[in-house]
C-alpha atoms as a PDB file:
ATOM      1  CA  UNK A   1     -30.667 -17.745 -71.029  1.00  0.00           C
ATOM      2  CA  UNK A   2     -29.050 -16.981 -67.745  1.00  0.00           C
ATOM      3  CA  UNK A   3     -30.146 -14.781 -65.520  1.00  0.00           C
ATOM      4  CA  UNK A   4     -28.204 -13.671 -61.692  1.00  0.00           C
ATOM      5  CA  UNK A   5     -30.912 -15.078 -60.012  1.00  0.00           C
ATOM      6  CA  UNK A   6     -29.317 -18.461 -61.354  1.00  0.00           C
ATOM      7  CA  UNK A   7     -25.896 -18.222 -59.537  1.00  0.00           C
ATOM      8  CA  UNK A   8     -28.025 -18.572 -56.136  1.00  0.00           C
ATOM      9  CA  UNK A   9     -29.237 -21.728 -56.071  1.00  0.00           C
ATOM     10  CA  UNK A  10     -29.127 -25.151 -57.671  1.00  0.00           C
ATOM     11  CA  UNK A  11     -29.093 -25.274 -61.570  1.00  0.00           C
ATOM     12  CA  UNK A  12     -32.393 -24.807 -63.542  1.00  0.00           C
ATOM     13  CA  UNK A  13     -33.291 -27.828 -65.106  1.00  0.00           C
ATOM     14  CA  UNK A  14     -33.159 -27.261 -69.016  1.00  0.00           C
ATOM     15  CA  UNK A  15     -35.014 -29.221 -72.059  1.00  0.00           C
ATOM     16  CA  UNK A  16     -34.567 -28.577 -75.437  1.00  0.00           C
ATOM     17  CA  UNK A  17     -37.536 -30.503 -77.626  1.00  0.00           C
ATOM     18  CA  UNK A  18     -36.393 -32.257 -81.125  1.00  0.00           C
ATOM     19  CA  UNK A  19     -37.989 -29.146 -82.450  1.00  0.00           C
ATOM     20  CA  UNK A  20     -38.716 -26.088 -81.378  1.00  0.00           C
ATOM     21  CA  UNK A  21     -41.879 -24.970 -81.006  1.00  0.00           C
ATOM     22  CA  UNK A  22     -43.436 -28.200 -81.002  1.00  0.00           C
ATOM     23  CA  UNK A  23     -47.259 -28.208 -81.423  1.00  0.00           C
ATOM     24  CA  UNK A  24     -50.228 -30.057 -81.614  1.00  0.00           C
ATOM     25  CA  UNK A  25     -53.718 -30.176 -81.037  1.00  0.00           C
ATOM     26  CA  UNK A  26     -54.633 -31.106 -77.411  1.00  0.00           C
ATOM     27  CA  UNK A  27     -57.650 -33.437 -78.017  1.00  0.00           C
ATOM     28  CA  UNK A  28     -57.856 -36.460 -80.693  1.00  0.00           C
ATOM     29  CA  UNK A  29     -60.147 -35.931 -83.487  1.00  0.00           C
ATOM     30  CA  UNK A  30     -62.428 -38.629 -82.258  1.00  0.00           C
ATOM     31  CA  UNK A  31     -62.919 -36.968 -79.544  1.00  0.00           C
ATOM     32  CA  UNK A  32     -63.733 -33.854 -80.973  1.00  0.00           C
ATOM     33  CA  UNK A  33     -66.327 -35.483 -82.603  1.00  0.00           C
ATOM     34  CA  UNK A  34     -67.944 -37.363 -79.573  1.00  0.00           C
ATOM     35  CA  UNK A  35     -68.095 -33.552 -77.872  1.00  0.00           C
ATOM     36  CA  UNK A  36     -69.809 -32.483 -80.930  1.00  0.00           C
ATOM     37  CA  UNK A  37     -72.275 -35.292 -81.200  1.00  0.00           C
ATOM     38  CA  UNK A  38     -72.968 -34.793 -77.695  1.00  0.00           C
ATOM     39  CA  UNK A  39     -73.694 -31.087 -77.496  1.00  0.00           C
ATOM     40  CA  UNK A  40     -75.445 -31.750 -81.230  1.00  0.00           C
ATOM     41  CA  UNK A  41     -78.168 -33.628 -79.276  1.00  0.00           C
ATOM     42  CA  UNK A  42     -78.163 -31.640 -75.878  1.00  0.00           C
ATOM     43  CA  UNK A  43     -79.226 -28.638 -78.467  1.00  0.00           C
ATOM     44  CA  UNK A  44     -81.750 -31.153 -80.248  1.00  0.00           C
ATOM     45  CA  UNK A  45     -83.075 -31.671 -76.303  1.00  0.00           C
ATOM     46  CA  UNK A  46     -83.575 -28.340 -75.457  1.00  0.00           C
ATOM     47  CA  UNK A  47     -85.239 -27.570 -78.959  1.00  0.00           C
ATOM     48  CA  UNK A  48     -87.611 -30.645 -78.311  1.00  0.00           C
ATOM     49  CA  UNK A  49     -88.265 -29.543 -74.652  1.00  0.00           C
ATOM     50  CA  UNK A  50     -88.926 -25.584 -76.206  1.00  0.00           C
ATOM     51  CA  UNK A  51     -90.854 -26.785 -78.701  1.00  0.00           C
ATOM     52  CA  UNK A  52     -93.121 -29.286 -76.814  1.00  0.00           C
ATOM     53  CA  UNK A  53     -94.321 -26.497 -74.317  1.00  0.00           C
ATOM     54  CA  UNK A  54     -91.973 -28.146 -71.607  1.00  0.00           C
ATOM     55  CA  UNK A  55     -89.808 -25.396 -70.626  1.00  0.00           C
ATOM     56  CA  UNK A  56     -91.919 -22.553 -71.534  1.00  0.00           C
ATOM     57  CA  UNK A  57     -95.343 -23.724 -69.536  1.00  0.00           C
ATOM     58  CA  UNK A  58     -96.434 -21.696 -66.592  1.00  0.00           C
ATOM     59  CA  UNK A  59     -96.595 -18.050 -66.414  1.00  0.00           C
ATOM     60  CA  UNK A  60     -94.750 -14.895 -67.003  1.00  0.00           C
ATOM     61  CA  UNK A  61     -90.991 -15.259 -64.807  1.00  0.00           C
ATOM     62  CA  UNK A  62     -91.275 -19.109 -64.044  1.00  0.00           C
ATOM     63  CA  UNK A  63     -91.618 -19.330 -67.765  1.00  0.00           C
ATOM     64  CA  UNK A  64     -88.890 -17.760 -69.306  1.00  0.00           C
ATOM     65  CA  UNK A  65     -86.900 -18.928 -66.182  1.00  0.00           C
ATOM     66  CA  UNK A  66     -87.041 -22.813 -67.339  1.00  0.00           C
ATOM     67  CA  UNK A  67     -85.949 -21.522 -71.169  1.00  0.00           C
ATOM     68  CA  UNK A  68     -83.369 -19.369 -69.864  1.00  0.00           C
ATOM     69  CA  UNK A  69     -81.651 -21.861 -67.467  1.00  0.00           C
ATOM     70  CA  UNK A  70     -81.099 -24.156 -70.449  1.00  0.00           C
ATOM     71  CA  UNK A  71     -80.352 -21.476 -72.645  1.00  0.00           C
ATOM     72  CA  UNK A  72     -77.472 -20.617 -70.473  1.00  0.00           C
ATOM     73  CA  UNK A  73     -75.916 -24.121 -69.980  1.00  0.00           C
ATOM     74  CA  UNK A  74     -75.995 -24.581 -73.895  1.00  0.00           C
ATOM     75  CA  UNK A  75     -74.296 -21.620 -74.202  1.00  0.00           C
ATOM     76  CA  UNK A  76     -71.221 -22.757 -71.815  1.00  0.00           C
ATOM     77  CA  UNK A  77     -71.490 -26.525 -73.440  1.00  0.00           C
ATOM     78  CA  UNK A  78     -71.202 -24.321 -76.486  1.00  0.00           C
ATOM     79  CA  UNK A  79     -67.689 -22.357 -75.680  1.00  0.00           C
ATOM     80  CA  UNK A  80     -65.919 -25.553 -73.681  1.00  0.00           C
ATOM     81  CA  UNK A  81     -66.902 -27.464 -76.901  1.00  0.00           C
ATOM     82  CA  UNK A  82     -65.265 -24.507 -78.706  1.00  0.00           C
ATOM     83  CA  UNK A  83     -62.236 -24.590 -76.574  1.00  0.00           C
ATOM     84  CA  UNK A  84     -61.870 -28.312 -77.054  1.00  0.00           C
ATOM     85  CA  UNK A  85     -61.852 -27.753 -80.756  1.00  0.00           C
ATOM     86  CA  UNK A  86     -59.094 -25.727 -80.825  1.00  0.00           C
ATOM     87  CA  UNK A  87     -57.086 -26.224 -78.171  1.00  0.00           C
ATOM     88  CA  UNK A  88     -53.625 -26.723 -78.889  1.00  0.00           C
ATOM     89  CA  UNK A  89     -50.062 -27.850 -76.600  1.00  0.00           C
ATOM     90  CA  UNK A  90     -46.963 -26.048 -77.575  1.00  0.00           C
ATOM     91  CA  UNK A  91     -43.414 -27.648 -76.010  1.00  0.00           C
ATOM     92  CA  UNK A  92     -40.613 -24.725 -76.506  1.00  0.00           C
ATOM     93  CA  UNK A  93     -37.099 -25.098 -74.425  1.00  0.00           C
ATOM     94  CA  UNK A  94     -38.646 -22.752 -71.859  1.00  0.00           C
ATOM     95  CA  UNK A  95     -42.112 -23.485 -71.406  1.00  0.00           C
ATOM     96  CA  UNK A  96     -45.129 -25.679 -71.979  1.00  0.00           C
ATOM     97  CA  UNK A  97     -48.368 -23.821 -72.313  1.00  0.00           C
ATOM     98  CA  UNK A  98     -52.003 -25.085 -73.490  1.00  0.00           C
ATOM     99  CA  UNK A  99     -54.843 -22.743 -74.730  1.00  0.00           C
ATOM    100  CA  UNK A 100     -58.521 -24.416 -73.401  1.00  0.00           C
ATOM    101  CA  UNK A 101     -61.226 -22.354 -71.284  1.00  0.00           C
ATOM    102  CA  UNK A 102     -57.912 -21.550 -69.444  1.00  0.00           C
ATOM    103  CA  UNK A 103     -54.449 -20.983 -71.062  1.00  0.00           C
ATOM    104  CA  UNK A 104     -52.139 -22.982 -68.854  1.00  0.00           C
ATOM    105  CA  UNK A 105     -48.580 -22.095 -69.179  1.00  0.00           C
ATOM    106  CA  UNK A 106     -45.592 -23.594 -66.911  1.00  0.00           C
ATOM    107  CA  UNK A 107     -42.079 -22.753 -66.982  1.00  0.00           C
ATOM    108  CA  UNK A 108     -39.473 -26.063 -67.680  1.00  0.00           C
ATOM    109  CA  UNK A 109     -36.782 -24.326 -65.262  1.00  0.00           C
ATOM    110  CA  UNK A 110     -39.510 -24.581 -62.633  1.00  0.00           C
ATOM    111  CA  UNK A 111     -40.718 -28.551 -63.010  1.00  0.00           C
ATOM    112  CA  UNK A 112     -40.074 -30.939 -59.829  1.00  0.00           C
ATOM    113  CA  UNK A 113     -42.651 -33.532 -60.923  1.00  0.00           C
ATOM    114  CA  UNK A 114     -44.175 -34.491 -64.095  1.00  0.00           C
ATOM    115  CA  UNK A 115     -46.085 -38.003 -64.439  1.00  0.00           C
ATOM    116  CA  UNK A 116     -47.214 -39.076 -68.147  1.00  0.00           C
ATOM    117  CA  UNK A 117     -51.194 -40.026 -67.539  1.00  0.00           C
ATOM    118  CA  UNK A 118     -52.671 -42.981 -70.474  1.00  0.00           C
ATOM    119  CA  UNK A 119     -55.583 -45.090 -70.916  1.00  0.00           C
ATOM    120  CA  UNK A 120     -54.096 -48.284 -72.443  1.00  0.00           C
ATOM    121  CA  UNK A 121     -54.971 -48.535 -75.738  1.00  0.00           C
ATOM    122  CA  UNK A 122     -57.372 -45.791 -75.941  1.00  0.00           C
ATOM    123  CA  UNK A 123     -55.395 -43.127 -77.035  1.00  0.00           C
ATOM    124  CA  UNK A 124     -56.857 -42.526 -79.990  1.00  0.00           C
ATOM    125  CA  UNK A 125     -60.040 -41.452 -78.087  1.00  0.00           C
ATOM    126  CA  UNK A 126     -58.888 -39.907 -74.594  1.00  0.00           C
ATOM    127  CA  UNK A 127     -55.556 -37.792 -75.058  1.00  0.00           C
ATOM    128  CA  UNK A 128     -52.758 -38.990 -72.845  1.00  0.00           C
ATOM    129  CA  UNK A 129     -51.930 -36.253 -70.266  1.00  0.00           C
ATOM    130  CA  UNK A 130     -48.618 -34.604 -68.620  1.00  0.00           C
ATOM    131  CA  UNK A 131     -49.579 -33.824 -64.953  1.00  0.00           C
ATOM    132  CA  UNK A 132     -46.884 -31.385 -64.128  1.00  0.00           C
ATOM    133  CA  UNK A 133     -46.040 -29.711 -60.205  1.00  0.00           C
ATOM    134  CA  UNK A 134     -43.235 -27.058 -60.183  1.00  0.00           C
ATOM    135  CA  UNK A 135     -41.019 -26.479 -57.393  1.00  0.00           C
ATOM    136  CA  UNK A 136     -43.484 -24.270 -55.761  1.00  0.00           C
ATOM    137  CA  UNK A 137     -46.372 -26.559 -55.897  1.00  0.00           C
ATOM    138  CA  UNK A 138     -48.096 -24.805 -58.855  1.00  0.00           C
ATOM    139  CA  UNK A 139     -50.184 -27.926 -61.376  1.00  0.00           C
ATOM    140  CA  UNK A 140     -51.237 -28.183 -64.159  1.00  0.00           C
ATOM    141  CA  UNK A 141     -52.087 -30.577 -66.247  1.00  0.00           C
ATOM    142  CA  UNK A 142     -51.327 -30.535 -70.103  1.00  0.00           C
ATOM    143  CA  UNK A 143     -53.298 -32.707 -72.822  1.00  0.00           C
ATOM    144  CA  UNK A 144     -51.511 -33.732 -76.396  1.00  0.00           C
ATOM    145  CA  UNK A 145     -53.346 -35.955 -79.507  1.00  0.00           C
ATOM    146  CA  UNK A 146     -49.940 -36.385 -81.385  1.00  0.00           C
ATOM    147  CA  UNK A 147     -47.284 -39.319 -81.196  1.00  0.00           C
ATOM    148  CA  UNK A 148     -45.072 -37.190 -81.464  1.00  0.00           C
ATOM    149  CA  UNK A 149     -45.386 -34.607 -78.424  1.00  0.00           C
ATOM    150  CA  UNK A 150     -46.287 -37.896 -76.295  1.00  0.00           C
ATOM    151  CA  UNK A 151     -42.808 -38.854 -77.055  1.00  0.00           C
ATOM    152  CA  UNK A 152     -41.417 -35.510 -76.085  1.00  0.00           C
ATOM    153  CA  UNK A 153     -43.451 -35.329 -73.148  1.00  0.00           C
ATOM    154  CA  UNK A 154     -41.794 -39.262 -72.606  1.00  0.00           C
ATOM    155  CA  UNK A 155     -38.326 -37.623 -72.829  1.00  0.00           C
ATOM    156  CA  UNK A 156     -39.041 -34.877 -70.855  1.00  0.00           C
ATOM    157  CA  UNK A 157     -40.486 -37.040 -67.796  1.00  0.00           C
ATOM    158  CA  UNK A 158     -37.277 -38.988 -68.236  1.00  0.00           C
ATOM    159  CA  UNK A 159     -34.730 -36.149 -68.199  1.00  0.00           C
ATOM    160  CA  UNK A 160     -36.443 -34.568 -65.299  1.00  0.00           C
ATOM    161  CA  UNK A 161     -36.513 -37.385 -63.262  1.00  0.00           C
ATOM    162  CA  UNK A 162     -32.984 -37.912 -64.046  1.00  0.00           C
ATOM    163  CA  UNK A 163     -32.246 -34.355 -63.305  1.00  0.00           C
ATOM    164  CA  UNK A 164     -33.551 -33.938 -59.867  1.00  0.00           C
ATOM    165  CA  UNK A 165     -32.736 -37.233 -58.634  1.00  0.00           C
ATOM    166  CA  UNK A 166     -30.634 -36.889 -55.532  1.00  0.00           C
ATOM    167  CA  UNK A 167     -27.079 -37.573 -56.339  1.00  0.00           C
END
């Protein structure tokens, strides 16, 4: 879609994914599970802490203060382990966007940079990563479990480097 702004400047730079909307989860399944186990046994902690006398001994405030403070981190290790769970990457022909504790959402037309982040051979555990900068310095970074939208995000690193090398 063309809009008069376009006629001013340089050409946008367009992508059009093999299909459209592509998405997939953000985070491998392994490492949904690691996240669990490991906010499984911070909860365990705390219970064995509460439950020992440990964060309730002392006195009126300082008492519930101890309880409280752990309380309140479980509770955010609680929603960023819900947000890993069910994040998700979307790839349209106009924009890439990822719900997690905050939706991310970057416009193709926009992109100067992208770099495809890996771990060799650990993909399976730590998502590969598309670190993205627009024209006007804006980042983000986008996360994607599924061969397929790595190979997108492969194609689209390739077509925008092509596109805004200097000719």
């Amino acid at each position: 879609m063309s809009t008069p702004l376009d006629q001013l400047g340089p050409p946008p730079f367009r992508f059009q994914p093999a299909r459209s909307p592509m998405v997939c989860r953000a985070f491998s399944l392994p490492f949904c599970a690691l996240a669990v186990l490991i906010v499984g046994y911070c909860v365990y902690w705390v219970y064995a802490l509460w439950s020992s006398g440990q964060l309730t001994s002392g006195s009126g405030q300082a008492m519930a203060s101890g309880l409280n403070w752990a309380l309140a981190a479980l509770a955010l290790m609680a929603y960023t382990l819900w947000c890993i769970l069910t994040s998700i990457t979307t790839l349209t022909g106009s924009h890439l966007e990822q719900t997690f504790v905050w939706n991310k959402k970057l416009e193709l037309r926009e992109l100067a940079y992208v770099k495809l982040i890996r771990v060799p051979g650990l993909d399976w555990l730590i998502a590969p990563r598309l670190y993205c900068r627009t024209l006007l310095g804006k980042f983000a970074v986008f996360y994607a479990a599924d061969q397929q939208m790595i190979a997108e995000f492969e194609r689209l690193r390739d077509e925008l480097s092509a596109f805004r090398r200097i000719r």
